[in-house]
PDB file of N, CA and C in Angstrom:
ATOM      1  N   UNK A   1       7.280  -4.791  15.401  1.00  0.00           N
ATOM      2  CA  UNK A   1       6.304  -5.843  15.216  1.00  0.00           C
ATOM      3  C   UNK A   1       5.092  -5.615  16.125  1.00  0.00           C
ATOM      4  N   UNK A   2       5.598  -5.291  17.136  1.00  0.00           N
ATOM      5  CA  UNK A   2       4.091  -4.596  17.940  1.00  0.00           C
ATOM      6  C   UNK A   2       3.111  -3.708  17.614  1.00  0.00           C
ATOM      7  N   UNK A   3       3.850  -2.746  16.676  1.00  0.00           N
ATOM      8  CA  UNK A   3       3.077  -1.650  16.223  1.00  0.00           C
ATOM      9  C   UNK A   3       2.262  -2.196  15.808  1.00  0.00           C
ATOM     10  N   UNK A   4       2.453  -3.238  14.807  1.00  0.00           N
ATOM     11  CA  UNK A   4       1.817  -3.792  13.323  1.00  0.00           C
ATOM     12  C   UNK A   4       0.581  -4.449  14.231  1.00  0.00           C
ATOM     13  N   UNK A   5       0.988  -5.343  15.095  1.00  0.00           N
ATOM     14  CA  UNK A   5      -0.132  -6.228  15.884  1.00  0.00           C
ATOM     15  C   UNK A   5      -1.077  -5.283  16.413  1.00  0.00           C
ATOM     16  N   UNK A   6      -0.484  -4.377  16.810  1.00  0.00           N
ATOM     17  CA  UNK A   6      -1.490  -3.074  17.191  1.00  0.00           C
ATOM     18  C   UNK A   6      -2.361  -2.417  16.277  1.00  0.00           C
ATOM     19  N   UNK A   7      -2.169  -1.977  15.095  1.00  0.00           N
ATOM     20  CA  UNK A   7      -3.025  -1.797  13.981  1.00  0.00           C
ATOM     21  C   UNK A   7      -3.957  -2.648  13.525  1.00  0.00           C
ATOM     22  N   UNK A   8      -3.286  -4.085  13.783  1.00  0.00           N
ATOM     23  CA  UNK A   8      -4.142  -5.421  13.044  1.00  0.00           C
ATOM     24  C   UNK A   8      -5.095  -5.704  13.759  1.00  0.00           C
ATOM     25  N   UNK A   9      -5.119  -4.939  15.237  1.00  0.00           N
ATOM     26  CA  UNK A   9      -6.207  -5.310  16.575  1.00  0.00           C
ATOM     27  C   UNK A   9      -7.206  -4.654  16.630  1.00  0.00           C
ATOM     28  N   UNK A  10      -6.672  -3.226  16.239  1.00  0.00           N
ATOM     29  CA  UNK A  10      -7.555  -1.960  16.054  1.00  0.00           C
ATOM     30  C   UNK A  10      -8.208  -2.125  14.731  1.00  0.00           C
ATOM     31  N   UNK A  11      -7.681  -2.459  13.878  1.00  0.00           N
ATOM     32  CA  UNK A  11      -8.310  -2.520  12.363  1.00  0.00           C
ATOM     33  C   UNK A  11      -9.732  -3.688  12.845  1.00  0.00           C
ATOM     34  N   UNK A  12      -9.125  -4.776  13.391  1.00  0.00           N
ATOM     35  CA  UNK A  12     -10.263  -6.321  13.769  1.00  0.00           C
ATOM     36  C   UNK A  12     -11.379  -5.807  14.447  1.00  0.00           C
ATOM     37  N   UNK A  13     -11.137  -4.417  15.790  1.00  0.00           N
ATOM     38  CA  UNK A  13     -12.121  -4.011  16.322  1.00  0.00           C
ATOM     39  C   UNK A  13     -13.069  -3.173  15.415  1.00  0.00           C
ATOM     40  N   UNK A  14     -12.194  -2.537  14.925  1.00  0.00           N
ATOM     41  CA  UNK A  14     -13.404  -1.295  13.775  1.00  0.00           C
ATOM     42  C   UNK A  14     -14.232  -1.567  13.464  1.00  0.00           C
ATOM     43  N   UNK A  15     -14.218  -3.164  12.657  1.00  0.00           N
ATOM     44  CA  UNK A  15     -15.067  -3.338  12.103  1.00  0.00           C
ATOM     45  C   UNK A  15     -15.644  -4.557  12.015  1.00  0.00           C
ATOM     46  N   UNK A  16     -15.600  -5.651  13.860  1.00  0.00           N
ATOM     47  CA  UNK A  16     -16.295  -6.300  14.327  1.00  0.00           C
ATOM     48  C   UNK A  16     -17.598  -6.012  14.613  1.00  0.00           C
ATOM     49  N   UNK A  17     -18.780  -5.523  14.631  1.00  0.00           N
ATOM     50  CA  UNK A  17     -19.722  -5.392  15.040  1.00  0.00           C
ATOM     51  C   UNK A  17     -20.485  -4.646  13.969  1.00  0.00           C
ATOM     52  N   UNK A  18     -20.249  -4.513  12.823  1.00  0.00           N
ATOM     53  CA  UNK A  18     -20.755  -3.571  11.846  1.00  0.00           C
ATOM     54  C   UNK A  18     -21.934  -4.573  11.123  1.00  0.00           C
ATOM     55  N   UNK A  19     -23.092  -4.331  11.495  1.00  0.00           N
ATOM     56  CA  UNK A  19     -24.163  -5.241  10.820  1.00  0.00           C
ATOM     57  C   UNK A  19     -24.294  -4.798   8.761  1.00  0.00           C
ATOM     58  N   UNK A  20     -23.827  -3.533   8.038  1.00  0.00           N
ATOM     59  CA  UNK A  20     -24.127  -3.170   7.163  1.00  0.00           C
ATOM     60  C   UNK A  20     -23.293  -3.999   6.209  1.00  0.00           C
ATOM     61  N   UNK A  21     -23.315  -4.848   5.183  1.00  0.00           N
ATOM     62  CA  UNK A  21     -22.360  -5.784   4.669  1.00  0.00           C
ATOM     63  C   UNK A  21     -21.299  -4.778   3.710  1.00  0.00           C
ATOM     64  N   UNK A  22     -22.246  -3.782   3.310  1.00  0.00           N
ATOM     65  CA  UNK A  22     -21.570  -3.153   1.939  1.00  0.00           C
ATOM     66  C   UNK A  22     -20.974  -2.162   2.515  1.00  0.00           C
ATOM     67  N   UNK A  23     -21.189  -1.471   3.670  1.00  0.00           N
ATOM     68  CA  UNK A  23     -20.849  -0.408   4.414  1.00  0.00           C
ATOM     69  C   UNK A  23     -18.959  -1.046   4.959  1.00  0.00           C
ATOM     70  N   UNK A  24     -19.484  -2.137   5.156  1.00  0.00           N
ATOM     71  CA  UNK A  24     -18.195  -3.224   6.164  1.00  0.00           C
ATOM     72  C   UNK A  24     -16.994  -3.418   4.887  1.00  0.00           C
ATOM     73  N   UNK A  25     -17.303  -3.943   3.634  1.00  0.00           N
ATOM     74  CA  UNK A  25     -16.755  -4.228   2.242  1.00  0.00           C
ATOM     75  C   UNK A  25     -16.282  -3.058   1.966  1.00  0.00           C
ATOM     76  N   UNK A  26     -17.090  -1.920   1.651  1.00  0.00           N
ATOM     77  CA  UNK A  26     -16.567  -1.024   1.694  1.00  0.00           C
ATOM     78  C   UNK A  26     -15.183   0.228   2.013  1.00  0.00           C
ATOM     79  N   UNK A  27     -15.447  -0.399   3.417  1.00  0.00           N
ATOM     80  CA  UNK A  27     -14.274   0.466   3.991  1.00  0.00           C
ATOM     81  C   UNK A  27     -12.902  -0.763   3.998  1.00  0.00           C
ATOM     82  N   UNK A  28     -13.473  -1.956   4.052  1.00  0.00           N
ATOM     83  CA  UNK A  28     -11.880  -2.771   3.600  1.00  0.00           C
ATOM     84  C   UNK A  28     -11.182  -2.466   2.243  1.00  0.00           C
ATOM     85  N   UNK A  29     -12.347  -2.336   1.505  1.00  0.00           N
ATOM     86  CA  UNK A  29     -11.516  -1.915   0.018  1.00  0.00           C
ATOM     87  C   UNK A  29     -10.797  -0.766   0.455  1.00  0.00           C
ATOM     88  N   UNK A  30     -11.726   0.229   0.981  1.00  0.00           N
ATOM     89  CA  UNK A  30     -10.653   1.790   0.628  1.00  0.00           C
ATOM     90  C   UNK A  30      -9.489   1.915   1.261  1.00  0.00           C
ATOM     91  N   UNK A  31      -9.519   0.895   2.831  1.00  0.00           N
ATOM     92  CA  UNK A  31      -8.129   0.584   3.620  1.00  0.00           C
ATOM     93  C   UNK A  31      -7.108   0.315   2.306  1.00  0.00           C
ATOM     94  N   UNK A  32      -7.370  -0.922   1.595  1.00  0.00           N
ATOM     95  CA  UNK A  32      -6.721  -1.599   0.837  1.00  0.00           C
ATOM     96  C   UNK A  32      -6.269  -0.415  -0.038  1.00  0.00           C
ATOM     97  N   UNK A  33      -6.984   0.489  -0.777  1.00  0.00           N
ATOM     98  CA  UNK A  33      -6.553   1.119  -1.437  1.00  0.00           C
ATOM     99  C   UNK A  33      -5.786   2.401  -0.797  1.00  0.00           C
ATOM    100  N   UNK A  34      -5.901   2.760   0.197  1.00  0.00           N
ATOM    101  CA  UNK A  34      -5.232   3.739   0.898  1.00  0.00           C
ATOM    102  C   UNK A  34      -3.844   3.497   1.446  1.00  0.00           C
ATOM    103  N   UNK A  35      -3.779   2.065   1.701  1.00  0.00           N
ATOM    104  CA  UNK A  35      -1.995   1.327   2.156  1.00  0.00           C
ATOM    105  C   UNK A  35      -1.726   1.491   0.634  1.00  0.00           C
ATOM    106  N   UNK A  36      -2.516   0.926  -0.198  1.00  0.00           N
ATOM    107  CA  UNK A  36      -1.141   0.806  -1.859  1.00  0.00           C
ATOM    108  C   UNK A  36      -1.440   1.758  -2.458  1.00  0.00           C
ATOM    109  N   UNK A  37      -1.691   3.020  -1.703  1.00  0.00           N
ATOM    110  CA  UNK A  37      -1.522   3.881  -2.595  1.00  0.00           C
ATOM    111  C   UNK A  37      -0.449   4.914  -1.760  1.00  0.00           C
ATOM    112  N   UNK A  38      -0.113   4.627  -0.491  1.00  0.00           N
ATOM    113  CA  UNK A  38       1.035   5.173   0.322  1.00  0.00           C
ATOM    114  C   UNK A  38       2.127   4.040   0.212  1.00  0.00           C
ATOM    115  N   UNK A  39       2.189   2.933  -0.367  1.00  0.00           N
ATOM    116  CA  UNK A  39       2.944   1.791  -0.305  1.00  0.00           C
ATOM    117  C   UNK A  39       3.730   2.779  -1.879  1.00  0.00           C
ATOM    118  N   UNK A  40       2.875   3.114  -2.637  1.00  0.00           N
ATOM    119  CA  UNK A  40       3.376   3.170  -4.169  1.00  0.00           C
ATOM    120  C   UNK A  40       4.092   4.643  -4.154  1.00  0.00           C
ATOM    121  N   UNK A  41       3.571   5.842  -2.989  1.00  0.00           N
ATOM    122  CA  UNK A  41       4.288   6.949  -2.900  1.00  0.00           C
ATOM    123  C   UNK A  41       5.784   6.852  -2.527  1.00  0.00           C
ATOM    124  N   UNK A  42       5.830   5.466  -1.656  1.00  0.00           N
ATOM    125  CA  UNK A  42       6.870   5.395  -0.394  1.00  0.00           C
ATOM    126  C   UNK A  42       7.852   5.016  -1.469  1.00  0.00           C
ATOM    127  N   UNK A  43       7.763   3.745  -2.087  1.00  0.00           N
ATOM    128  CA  UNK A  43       8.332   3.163  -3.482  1.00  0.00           C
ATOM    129  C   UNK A  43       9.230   4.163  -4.665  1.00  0.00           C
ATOM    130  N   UNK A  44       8.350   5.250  -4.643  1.00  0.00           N
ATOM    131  CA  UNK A  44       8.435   6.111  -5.893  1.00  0.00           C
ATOM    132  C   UNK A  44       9.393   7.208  -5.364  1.00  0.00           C
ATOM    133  N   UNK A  45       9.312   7.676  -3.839  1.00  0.00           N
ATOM    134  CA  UNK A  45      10.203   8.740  -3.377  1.00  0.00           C
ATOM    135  C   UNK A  45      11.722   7.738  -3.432  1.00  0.00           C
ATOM    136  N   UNK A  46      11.526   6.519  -2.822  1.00  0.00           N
ATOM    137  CA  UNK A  46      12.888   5.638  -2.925  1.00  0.00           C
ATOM    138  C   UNK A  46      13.636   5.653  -3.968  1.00  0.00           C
ATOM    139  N   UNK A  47      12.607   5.250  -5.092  1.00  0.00           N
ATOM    140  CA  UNK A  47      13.479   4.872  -6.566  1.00  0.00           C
ATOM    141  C   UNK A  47      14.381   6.552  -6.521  1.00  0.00           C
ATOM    142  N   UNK A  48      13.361   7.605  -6.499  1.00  0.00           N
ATOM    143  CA  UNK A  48      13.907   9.019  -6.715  1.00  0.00           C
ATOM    144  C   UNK A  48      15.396   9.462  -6.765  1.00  0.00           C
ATOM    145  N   UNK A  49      15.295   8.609  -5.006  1.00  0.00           N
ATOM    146  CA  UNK A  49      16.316   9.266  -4.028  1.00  0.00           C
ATOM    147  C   UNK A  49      17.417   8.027  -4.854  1.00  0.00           C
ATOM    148  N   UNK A  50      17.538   7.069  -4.737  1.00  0.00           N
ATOM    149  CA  UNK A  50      18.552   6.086  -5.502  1.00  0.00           C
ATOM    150  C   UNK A  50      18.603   6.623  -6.880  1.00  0.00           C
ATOM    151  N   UNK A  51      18.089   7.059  -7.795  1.00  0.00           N
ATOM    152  CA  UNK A  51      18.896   7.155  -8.965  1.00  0.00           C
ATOM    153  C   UNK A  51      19.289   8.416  -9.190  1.00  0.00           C
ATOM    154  N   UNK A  52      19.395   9.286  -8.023  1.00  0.00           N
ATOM    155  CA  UNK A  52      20.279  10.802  -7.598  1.00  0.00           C
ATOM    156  C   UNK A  52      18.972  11.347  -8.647  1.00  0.00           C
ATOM    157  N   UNK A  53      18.026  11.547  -7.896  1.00  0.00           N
ATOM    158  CA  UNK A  53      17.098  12.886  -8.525  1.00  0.00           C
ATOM    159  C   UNK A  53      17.726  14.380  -8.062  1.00  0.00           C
ATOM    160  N   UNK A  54      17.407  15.191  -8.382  1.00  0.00           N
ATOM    161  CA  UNK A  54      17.604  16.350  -7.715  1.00  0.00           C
ATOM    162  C   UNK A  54      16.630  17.358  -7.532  1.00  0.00           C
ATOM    163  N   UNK A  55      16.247  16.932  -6.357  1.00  0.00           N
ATOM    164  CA  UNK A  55      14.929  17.565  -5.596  1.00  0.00           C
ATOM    165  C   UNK A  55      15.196  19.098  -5.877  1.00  0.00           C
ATOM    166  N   UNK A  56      16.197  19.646  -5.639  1.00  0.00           N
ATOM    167  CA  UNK A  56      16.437  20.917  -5.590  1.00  0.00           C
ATOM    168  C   UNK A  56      16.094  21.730  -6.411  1.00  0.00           C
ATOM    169  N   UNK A  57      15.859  21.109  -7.771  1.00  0.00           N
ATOM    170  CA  UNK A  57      16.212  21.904  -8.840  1.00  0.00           C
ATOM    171  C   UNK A  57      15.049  21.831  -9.836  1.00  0.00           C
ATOM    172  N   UNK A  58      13.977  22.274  -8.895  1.00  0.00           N
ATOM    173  CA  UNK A  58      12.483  21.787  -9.822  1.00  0.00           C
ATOM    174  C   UNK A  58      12.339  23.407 -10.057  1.00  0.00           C
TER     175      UNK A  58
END
């Protein structure tokens, strides 16, 4: 849980002081899109591994 508070502090600093509005919008979207798009890898290796893929044999 610390980690997380730690990211959420560092994320608040990044981009406290940024006068550019679209520059600021900007990089929250691509955050946003950069967690769900490692959220959807993390998801997809899981399902893999639970329904016995077999990595081995590509």
């Amino acid at each position: 849980m610390e980690k997380i508070l730690l990211v959420k502090e560092i994320y608040i600093e990044a981009f406290k002081n940024w006068k550019h509005l679209i520059i600021k919008n900007y990089f929250k979207i691509w955050t946003v899109v950069c967690f769900t798009l490692i959220a959807i890898t993390i998801y997809a290796f899981i399902f893999r591994l639970s329904t016995g893929f077999a990595f081995g044999n590509l």
